[in-house]
PDB file of N, CA and C in Angstrom:
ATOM      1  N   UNK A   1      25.451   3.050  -4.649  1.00  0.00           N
ATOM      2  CA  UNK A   1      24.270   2.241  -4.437  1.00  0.00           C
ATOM      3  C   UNK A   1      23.131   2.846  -5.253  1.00  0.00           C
ATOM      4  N   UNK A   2      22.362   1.766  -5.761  1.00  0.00           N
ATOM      5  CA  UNK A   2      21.274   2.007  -6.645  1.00  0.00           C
ATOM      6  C   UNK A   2      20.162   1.953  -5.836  1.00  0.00           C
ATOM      7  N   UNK A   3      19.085   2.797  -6.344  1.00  0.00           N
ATOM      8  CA  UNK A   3      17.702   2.287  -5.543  1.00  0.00           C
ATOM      9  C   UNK A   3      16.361   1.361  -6.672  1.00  0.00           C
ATOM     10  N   UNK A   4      15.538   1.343  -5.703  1.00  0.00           N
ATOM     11  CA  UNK A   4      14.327   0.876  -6.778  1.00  0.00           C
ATOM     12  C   UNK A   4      14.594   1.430  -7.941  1.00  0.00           C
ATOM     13  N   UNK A   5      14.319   1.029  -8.778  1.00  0.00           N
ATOM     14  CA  UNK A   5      13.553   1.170 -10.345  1.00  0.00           C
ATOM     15  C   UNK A   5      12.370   1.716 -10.721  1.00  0.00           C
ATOM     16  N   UNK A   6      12.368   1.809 -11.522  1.00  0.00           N
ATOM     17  CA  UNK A   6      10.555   2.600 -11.518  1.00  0.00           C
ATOM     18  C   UNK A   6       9.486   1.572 -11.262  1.00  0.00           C
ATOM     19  N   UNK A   7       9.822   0.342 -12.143  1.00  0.00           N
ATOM     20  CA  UNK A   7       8.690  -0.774 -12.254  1.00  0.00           C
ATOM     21  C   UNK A   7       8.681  -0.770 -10.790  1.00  0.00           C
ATOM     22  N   UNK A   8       9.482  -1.773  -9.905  1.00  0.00           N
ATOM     23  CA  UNK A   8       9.334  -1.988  -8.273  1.00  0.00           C
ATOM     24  C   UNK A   8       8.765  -0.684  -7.634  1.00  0.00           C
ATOM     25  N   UNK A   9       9.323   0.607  -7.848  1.00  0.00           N
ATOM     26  CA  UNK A   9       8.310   1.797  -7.205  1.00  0.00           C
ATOM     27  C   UNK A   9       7.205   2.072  -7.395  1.00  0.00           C
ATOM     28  N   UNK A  10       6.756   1.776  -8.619  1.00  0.00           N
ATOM     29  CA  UNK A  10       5.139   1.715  -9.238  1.00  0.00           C
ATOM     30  C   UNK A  10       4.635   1.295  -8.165  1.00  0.00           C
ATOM     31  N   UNK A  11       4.682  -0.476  -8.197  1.00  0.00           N
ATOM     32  CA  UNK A  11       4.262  -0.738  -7.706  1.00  0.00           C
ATOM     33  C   UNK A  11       3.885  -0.574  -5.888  1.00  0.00           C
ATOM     34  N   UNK A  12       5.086  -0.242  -5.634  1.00  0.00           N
ATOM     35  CA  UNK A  12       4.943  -0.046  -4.274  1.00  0.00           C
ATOM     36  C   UNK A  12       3.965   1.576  -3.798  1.00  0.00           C
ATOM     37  N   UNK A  13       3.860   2.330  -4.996  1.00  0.00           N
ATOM     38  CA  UNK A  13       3.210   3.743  -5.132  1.00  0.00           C
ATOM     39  C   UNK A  13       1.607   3.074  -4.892  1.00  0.00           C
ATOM     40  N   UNK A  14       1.826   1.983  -6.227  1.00  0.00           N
ATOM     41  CA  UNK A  14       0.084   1.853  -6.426  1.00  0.00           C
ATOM     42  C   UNK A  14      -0.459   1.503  -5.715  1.00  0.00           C
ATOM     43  N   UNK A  15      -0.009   0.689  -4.915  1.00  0.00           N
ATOM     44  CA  UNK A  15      -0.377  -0.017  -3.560  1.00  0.00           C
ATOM     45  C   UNK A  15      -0.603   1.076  -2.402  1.00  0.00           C
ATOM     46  N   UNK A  16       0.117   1.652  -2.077  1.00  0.00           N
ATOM     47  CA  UNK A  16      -0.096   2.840  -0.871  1.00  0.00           C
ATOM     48  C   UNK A  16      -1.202   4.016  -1.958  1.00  0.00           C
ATOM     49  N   UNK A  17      -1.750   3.621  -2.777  1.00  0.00           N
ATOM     50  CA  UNK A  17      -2.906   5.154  -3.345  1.00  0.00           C
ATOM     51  C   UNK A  17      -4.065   4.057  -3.107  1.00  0.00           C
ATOM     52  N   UNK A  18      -3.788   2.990  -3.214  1.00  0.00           N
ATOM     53  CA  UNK A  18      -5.235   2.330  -2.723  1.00  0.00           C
ATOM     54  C   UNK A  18      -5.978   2.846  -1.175  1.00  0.00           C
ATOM     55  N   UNK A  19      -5.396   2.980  -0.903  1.00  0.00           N
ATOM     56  CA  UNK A  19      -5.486   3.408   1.021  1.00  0.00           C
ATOM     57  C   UNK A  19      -5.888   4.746   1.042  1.00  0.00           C
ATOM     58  N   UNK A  20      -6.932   5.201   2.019  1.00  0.00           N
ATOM     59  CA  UNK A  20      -6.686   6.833   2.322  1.00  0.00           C
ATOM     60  C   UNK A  20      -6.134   7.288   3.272  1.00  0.00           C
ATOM     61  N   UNK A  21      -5.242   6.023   3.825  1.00  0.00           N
ATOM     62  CA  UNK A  21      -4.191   6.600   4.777  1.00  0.00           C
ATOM     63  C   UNK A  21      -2.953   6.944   4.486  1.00  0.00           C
ATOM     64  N   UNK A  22      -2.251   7.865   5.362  1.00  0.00           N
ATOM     65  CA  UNK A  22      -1.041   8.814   4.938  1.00  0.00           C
ATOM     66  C   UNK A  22      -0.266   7.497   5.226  1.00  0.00           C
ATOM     67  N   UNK A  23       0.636   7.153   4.278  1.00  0.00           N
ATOM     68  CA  UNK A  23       1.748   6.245   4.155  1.00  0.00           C
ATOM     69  C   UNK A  23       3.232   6.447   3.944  1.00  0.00           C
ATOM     70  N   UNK A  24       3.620   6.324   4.727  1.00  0.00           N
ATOM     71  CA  UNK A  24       4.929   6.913   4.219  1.00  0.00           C
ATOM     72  C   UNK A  24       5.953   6.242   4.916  1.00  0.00           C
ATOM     73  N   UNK A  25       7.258   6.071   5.150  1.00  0.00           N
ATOM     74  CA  UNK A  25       8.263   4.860   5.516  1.00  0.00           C
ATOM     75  C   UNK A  25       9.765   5.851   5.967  1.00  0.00           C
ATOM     76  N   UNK A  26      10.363   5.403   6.744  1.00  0.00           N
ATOM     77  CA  UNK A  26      11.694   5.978   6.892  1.00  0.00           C
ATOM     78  C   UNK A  26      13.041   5.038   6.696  1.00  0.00           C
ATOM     79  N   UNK A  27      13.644   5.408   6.271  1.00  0.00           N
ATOM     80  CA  UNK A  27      15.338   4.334   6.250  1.00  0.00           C
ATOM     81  C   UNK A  27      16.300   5.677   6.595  1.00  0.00           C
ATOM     82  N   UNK A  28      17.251   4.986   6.067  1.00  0.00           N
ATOM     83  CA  UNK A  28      18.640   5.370   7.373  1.00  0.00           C
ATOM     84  C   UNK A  28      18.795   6.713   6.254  1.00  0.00           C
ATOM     85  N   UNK A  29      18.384   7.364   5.327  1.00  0.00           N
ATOM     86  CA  UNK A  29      18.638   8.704   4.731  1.00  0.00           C
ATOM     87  C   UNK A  29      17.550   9.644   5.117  1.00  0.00           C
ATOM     88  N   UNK A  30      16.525   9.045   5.897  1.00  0.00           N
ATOM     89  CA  UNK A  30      15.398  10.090   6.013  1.00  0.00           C
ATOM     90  C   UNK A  30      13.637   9.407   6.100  1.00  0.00           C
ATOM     91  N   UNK A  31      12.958  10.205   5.270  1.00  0.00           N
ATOM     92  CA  UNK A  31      11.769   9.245   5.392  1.00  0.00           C
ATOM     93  C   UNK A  31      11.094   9.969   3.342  1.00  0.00           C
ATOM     94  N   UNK A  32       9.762   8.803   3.261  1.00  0.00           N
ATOM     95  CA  UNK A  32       9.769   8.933   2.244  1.00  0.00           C
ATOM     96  C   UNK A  32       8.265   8.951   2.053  1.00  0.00           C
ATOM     97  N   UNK A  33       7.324   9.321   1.178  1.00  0.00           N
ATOM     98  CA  UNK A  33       5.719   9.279   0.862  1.00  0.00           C
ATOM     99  C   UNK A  33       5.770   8.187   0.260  1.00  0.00           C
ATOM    100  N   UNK A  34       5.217   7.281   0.380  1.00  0.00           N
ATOM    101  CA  UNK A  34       4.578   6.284  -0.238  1.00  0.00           C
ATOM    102  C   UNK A  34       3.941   6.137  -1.682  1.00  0.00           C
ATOM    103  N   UNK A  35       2.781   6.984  -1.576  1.00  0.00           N
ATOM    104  CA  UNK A  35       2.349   7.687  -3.058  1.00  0.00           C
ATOM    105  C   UNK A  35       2.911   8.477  -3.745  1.00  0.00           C
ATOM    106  N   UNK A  36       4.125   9.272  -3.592  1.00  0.00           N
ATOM    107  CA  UNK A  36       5.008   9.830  -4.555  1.00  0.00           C
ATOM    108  C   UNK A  36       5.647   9.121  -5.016  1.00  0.00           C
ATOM    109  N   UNK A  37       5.967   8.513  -6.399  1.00  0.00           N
ATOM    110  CA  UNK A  37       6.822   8.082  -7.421  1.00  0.00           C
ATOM    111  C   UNK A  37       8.194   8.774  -6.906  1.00  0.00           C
ATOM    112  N   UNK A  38       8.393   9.883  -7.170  1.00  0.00           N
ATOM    113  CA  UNK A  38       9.538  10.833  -6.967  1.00  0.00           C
ATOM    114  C   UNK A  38      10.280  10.971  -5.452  1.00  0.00           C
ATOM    115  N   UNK A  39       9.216  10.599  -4.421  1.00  0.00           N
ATOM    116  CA  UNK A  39       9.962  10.347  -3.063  1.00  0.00           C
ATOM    117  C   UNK A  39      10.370   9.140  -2.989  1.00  0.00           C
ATOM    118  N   UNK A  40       9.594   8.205  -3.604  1.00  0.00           N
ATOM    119  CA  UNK A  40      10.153   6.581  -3.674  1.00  0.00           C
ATOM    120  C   UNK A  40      11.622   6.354  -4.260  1.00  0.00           C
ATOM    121  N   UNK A  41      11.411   7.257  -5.496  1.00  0.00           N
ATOM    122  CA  UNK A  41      12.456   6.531  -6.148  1.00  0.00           C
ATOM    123  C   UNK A  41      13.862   7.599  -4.827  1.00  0.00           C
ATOM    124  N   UNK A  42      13.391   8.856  -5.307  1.00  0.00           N
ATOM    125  CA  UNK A  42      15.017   9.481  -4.595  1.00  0.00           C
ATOM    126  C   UNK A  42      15.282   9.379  -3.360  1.00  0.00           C
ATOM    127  N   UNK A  43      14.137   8.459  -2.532  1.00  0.00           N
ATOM    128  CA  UNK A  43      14.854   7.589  -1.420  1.00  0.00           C
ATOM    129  C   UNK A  43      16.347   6.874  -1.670  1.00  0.00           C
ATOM    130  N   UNK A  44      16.273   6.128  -2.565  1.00  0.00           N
ATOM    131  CA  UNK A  44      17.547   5.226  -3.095  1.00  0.00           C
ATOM    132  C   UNK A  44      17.454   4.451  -2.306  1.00  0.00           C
ATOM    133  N   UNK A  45      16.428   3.504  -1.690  1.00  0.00           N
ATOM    134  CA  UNK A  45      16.534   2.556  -0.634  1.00  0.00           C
ATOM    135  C   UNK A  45      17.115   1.240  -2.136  1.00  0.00           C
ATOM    136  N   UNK A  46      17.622   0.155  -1.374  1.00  0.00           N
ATOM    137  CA  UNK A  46      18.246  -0.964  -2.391  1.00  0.00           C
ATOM    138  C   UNK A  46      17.373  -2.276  -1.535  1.00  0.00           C
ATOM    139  N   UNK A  47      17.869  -3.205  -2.528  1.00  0.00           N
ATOM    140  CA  UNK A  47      17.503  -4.514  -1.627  1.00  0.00           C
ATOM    141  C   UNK A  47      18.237  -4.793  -0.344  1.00  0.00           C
ATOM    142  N   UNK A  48      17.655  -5.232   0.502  1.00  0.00           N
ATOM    143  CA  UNK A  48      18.605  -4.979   1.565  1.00  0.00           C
ATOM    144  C   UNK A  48      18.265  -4.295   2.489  1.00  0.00           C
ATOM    145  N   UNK A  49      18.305  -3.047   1.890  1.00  0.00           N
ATOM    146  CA  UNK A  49      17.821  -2.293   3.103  1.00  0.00           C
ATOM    147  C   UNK A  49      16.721  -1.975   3.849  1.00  0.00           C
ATOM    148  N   UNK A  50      16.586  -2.051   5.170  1.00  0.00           N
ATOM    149  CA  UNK A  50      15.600  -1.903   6.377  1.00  0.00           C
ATOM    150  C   UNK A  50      14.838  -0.634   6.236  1.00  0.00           C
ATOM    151  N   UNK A  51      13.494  -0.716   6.387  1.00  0.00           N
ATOM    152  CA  UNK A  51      12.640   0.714   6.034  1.00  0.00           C
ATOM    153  C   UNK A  51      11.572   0.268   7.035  1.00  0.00           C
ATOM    154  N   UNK A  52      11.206   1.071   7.724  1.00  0.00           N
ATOM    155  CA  UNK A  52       9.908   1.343   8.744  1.00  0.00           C
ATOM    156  C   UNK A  52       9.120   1.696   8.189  1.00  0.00           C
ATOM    157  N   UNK A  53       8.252   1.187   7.917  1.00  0.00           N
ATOM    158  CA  UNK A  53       6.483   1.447   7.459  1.00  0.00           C
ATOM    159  C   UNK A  53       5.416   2.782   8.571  1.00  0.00           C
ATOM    160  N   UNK A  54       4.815   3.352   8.068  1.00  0.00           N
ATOM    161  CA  UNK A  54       4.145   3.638   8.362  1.00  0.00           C
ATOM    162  C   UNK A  54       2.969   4.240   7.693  1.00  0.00           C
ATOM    163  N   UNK A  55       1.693   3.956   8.639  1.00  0.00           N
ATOM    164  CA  UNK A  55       0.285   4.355   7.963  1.00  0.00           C
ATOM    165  C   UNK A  55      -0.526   4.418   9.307  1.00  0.00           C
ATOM    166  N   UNK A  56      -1.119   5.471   9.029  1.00  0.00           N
ATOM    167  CA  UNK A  56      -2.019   6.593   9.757  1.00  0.00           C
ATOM    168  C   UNK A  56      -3.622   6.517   9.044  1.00  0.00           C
ATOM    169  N   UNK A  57      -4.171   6.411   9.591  1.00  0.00           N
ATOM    170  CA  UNK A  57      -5.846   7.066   8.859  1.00  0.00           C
ATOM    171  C   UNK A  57      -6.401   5.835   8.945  1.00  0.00           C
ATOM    172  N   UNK A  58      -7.670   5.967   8.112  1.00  0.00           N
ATOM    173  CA  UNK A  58      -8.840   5.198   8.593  1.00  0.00           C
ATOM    174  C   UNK A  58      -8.880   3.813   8.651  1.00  0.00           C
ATOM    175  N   UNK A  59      -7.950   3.688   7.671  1.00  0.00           N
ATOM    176  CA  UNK A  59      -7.842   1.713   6.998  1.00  0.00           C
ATOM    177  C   UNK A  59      -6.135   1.884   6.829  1.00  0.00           C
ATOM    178  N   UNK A  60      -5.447   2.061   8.239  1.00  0.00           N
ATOM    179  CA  UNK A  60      -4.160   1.934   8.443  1.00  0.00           C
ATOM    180  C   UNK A  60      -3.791   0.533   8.416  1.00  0.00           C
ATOM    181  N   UNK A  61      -4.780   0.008   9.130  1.00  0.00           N
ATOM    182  CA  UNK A  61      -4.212  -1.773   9.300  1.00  0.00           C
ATOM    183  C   UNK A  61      -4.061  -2.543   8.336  1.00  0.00           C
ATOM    184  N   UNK A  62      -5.313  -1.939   7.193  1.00  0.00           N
ATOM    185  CA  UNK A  62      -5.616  -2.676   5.771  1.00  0.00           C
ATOM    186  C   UNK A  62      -3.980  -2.205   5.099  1.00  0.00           C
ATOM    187  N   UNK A  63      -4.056  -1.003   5.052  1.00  0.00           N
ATOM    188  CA  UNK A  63      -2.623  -0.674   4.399  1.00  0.00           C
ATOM    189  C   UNK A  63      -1.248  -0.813   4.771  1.00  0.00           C
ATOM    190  N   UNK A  64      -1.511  -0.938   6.164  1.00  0.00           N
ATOM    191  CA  UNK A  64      -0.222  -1.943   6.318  1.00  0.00           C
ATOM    192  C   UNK A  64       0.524  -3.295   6.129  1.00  0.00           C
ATOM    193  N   UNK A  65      -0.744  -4.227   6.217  1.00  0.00           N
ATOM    194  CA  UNK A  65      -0.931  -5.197   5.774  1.00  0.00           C
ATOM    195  C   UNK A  65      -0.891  -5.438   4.298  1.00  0.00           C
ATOM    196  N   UNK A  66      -1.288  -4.593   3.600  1.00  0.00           N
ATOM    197  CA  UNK A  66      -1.069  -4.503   1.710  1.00  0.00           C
ATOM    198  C   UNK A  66       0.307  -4.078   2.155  1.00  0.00           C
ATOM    199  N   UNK A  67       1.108  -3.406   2.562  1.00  0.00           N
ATOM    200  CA  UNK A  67       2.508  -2.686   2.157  1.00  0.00           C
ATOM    201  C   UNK A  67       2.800  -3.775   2.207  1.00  0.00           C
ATOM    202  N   UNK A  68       3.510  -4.404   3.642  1.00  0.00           N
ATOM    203  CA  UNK A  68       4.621  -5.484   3.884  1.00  0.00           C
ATOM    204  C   UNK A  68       4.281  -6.573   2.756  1.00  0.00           C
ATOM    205  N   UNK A  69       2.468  -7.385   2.215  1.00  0.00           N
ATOM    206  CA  UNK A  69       2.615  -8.154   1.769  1.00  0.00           C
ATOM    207  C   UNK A  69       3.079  -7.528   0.255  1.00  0.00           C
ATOM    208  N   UNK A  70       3.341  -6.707  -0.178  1.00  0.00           N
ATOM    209  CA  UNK A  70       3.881  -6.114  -1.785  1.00  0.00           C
ATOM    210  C   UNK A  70       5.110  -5.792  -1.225  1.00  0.00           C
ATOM    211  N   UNK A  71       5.721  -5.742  -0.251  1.00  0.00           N
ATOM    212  CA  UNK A  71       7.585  -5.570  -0.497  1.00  0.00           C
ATOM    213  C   UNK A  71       7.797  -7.069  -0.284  1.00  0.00           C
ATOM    214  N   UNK A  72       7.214  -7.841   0.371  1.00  0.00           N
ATOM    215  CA  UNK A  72       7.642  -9.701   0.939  1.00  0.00           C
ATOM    216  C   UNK A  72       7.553 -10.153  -0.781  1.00  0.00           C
ATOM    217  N   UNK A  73       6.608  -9.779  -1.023  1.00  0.00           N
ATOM    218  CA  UNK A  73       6.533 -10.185  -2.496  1.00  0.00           C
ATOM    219  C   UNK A  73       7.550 -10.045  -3.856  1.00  0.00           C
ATOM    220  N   UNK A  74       8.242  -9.133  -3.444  1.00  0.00           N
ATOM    221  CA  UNK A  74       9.507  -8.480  -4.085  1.00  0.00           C
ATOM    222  C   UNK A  74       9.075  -7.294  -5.135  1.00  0.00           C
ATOM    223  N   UNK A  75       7.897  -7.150  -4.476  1.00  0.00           N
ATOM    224  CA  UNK A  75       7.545  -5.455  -5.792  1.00  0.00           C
ATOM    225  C   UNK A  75       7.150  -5.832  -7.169  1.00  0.00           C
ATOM    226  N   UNK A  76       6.951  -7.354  -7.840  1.00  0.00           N
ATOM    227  CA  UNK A  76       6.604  -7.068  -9.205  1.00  0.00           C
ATOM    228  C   UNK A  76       8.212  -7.854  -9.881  1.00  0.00           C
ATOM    229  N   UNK A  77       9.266  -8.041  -8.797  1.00  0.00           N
ATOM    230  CA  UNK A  77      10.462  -8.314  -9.313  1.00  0.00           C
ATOM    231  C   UNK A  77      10.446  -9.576  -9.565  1.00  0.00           C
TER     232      UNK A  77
END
């Protein structure tokens, strides 16, 4: 199994650095930073697979609300 790509992780990076809340997500290998390129990608999450969101800090709601609507969106794909 393959994961994101860089383009789809970009985007999903650039989106969680807008926020100054800690963002970060878990799937069935572990959990992952949001704003790391390098935790995104060596997640290896694929299409398909189920990931729990999470965001903490001041404008959590704002950034939660940006996450789900940039993965519903398909990342740029």
């Amino acid at each position: 199994m393959t994961g994101l790509d860089l383009a789809p992780a970009g985007v999903l990076c650039n989106t969680a650095m807008q926020f100054r809340s800690v963002i970060t997500f878990a799937y069935s290998g572990g959990s992952a930073n949001a704003k790391s390129i390098l935790s995104v990608l060596g997640s290896a999450i694929a299409s398909g697979d189920e990931i729990t969101l999470h965001c903490e800090g001041p404008d959590e709601n704002q950034a939660l609300e940006a996450m789900v609507k940039a993965i519903e969106s398909g990342l740029g794909e």
